[in-house]
N, C-alpha and C. Protein backbone atom coordinates (compact mmCIF):
# COMPACT_ATOMS: atom_id res chain seq x y z
N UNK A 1 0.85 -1.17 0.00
CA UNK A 1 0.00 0.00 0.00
C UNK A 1 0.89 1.24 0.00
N UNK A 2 0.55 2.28 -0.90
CA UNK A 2 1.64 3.20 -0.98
C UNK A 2 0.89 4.32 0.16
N UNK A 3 1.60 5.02 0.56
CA UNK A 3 1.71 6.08 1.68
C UNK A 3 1.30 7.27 0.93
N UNK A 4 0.13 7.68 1.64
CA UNK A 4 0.37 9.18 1.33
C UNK A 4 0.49 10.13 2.63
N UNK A 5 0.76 11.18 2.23
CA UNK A 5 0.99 12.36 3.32
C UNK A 5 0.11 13.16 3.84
N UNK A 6 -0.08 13.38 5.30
CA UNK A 6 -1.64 14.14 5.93
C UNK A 6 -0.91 15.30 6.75
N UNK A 7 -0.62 16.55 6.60
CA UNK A 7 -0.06 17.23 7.50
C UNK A 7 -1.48 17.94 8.19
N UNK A 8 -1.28 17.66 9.50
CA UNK A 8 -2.72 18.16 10.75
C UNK A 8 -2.18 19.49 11.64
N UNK A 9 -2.49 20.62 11.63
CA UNK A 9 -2.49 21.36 12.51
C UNK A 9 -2.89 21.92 13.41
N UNK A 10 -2.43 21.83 15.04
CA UNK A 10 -3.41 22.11 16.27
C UNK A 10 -2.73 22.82 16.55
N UNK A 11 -3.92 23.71 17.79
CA UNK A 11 -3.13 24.12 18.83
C UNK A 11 -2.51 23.78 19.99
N UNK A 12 -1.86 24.48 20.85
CA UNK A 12 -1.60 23.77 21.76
C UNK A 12 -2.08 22.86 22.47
N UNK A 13 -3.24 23.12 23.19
CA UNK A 13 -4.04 22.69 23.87
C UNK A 13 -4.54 21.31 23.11
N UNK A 14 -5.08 21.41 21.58
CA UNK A 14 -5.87 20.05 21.00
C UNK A 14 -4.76 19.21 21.27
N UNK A 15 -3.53 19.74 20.84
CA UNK A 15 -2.47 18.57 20.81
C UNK A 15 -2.19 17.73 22.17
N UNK A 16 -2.03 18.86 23.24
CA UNK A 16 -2.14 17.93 24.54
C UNK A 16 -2.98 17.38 24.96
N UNK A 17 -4.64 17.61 24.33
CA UNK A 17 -5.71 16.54 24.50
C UNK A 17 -5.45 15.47 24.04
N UNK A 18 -4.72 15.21 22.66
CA UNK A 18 -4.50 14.45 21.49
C UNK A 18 -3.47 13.56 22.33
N UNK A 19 -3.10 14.28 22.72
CA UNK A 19 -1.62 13.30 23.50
C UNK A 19 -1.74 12.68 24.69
N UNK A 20 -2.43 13.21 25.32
CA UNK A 20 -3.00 12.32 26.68
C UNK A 20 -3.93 11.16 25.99
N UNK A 21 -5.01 11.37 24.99
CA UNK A 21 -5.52 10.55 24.83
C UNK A 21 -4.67 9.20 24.53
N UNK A 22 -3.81 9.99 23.26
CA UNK A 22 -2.94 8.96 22.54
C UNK A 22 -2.16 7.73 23.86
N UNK A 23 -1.84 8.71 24.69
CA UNK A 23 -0.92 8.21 25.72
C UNK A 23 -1.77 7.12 26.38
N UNK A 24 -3.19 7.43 26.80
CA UNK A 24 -4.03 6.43 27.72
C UNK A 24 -4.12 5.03 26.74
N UNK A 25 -4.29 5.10 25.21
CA UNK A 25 -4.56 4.14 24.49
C UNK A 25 -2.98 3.31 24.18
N UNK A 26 -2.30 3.91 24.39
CA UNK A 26 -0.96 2.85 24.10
C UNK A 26 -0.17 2.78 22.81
N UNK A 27 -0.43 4.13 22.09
CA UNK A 27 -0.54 4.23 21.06
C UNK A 27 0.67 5.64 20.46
N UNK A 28 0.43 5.65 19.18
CA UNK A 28 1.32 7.31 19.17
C UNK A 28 0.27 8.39 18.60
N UNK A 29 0.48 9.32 18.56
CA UNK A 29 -0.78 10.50 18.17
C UNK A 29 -0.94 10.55 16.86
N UNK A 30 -0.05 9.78 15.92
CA UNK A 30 -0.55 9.89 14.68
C UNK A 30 -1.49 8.54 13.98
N UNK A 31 -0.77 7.19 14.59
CA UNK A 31 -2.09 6.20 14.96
C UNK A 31 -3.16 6.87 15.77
N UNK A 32 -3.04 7.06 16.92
CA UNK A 32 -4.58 7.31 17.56
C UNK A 32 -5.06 8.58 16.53
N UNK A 33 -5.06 9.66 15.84
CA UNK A 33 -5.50 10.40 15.28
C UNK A 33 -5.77 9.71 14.13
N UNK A 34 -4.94 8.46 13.22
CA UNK A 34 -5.68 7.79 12.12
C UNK A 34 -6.43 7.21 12.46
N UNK A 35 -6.95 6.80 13.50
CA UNK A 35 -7.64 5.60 13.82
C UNK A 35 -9.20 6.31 13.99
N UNK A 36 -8.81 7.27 14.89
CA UNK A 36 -10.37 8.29 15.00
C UNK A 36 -10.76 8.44 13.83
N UNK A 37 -10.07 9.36 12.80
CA UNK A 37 -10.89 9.67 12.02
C UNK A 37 -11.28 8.39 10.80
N UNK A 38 -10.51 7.33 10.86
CA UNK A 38 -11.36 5.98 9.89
C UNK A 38 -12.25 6.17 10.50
N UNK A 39 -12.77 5.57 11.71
CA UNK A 39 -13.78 5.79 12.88
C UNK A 39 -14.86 6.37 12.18
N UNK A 40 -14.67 7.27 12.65
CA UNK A 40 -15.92 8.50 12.55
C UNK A 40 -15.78 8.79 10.61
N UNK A 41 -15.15 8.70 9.80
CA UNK A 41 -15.63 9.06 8.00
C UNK A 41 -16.30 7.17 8.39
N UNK A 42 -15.69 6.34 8.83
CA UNK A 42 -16.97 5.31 8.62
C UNK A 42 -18.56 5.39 9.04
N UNK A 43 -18.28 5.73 10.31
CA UNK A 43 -19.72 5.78 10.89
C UNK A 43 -20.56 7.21 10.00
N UNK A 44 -20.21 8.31 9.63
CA UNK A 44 -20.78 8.68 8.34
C UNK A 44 -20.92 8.37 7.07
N UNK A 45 -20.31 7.57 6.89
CA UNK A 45 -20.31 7.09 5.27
C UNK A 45 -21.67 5.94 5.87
N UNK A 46 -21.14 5.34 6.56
CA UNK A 46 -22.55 4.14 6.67
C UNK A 46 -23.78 5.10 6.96
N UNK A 47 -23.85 5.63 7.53
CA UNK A 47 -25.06 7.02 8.02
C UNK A 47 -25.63 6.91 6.78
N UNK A 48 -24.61 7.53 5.90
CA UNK A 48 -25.27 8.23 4.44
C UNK A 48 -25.73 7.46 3.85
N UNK A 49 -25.53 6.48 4.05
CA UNK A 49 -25.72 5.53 2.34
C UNK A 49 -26.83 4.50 2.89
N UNK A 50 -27.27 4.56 3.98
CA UNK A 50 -29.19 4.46 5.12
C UNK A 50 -30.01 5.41 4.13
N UNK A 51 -30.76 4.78 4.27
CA UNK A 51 -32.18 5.59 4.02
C UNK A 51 -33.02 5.79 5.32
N UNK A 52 -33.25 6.57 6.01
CA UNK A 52 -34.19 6.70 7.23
C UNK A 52 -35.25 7.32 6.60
N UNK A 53 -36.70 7.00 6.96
CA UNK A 53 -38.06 7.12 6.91
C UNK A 53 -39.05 6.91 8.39
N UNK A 54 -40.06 7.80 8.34
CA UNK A 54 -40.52 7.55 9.70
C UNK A 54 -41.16 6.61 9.27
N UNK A 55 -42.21 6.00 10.20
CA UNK A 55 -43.11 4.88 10.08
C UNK A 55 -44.14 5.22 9.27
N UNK A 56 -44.65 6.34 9.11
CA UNK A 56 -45.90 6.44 8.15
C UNK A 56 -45.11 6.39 6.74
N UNK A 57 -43.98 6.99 6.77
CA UNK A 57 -43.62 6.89 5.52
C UNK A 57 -43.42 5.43 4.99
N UNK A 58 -42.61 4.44 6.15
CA UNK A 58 -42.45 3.26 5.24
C UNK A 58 -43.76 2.27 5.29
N UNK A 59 -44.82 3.07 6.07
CA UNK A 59 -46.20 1.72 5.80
C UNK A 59 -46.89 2.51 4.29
N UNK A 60 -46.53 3.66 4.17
CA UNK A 60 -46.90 4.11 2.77
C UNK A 60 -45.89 3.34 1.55
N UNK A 61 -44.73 3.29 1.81
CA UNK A 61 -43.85 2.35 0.97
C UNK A 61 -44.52 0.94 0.70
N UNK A 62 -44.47 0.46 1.91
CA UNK A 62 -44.65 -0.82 1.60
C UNK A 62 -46.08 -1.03 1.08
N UNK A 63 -47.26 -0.28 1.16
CA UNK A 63 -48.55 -0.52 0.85
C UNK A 63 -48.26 -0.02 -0.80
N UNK A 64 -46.90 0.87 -1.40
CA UNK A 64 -47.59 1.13 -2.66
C UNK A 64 -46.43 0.00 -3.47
N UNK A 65 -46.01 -0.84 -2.50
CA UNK A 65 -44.81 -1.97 -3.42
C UNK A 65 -46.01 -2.98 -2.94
N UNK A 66 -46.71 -2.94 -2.05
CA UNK A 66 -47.85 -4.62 -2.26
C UNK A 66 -48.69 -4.44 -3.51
N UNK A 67 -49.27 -2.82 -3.96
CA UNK A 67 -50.18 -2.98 -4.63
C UNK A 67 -50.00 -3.42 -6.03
N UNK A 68 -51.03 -4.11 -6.59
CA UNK A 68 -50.94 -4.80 -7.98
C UNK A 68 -50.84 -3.60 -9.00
N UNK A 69 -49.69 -3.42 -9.89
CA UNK A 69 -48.78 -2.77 -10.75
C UNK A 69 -49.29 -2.51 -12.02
N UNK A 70 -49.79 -1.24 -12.58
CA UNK A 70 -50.44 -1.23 -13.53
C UNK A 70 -49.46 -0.44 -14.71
N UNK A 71 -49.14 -0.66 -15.57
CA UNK A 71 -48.81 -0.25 -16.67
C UNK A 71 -49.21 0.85 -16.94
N UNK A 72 -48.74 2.45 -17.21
CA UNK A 72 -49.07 3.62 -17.78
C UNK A 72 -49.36 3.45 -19.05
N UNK A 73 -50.15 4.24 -19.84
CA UNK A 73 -50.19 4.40 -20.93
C UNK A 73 -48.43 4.25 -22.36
N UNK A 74 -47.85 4.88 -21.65
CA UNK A 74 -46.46 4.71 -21.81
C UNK A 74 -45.94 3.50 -22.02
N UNK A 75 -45.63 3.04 -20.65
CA UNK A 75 -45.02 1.64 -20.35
C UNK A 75 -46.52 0.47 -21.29
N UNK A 76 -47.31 0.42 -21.46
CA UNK A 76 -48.00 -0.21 -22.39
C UNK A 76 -47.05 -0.12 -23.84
N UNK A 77 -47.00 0.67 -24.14
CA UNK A 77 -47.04 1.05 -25.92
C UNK A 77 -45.24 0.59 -26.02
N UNK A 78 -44.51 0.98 -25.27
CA UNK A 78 -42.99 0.63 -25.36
C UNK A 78 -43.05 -1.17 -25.12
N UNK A 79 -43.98 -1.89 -24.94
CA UNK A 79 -44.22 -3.11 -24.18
C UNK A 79 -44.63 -3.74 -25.44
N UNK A 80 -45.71 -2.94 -25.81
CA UNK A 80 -46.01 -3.85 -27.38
C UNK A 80 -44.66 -3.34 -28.71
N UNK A 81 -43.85 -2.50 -28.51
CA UNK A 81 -43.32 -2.12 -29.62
C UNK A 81 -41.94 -3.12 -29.34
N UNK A 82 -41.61 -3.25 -28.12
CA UNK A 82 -40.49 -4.58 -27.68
C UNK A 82 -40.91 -6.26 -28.26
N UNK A 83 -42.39 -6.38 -27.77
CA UNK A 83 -43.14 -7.98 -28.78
C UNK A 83 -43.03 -7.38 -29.89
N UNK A 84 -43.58 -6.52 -30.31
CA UNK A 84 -43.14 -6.64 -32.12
C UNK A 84 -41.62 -6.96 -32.52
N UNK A 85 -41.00 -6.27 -32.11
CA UNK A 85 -39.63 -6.35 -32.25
C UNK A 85 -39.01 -7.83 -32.21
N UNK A 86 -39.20 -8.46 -30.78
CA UNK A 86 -38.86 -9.82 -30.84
C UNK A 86 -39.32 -10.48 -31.96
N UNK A 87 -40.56 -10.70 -32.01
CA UNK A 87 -41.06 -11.28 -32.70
C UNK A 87 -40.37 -10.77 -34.67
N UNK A 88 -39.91 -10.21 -34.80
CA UNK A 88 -39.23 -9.47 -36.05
C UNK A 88 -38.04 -10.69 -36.21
């Protein structure tokens, strides 16, 4: 895996938060600082890519995926112009 380069800038203070933390975990501050942020861009990336709906919304979902599926005027005519076709 090739390396790339992350230069992070704090202040004093974040850094000695950063460093006590680092220090309690057993770790060095640039692992414990990679490790947080995989962390947390994961737990948003999974966030995002959820769909959340309240409950009325998904008993409205699911009641309009039970109901029996009717063909538009549209989707009819592209339907017979595909059998013609096969049938060609």
């Amino acid at each position: 895996m090739a390396a790339a380069r992350f230069d992070l800038k704090m202040d004093v203070e974040e850094k000695a938060f950063v460093s006590r933390a680092a220090a309690l975990a057993g770790t060095t501050m640039a692992a414990f600082v990679r490790t947080a942020a995989k962390e947390k861009a994961r737990d948003l990336l999974d966030r995002e890519s959820r769909i959340t709906m309240s409950d009325q919304d998904f008993q409205a979902l699911t009641m309009a995926l039970n109901e029996a599926f009717v063909p538009n005027p549209a989707l009819q005519n592209a339907m017979r112009l595909a059998r013609k076709i096969r049938r060609a």
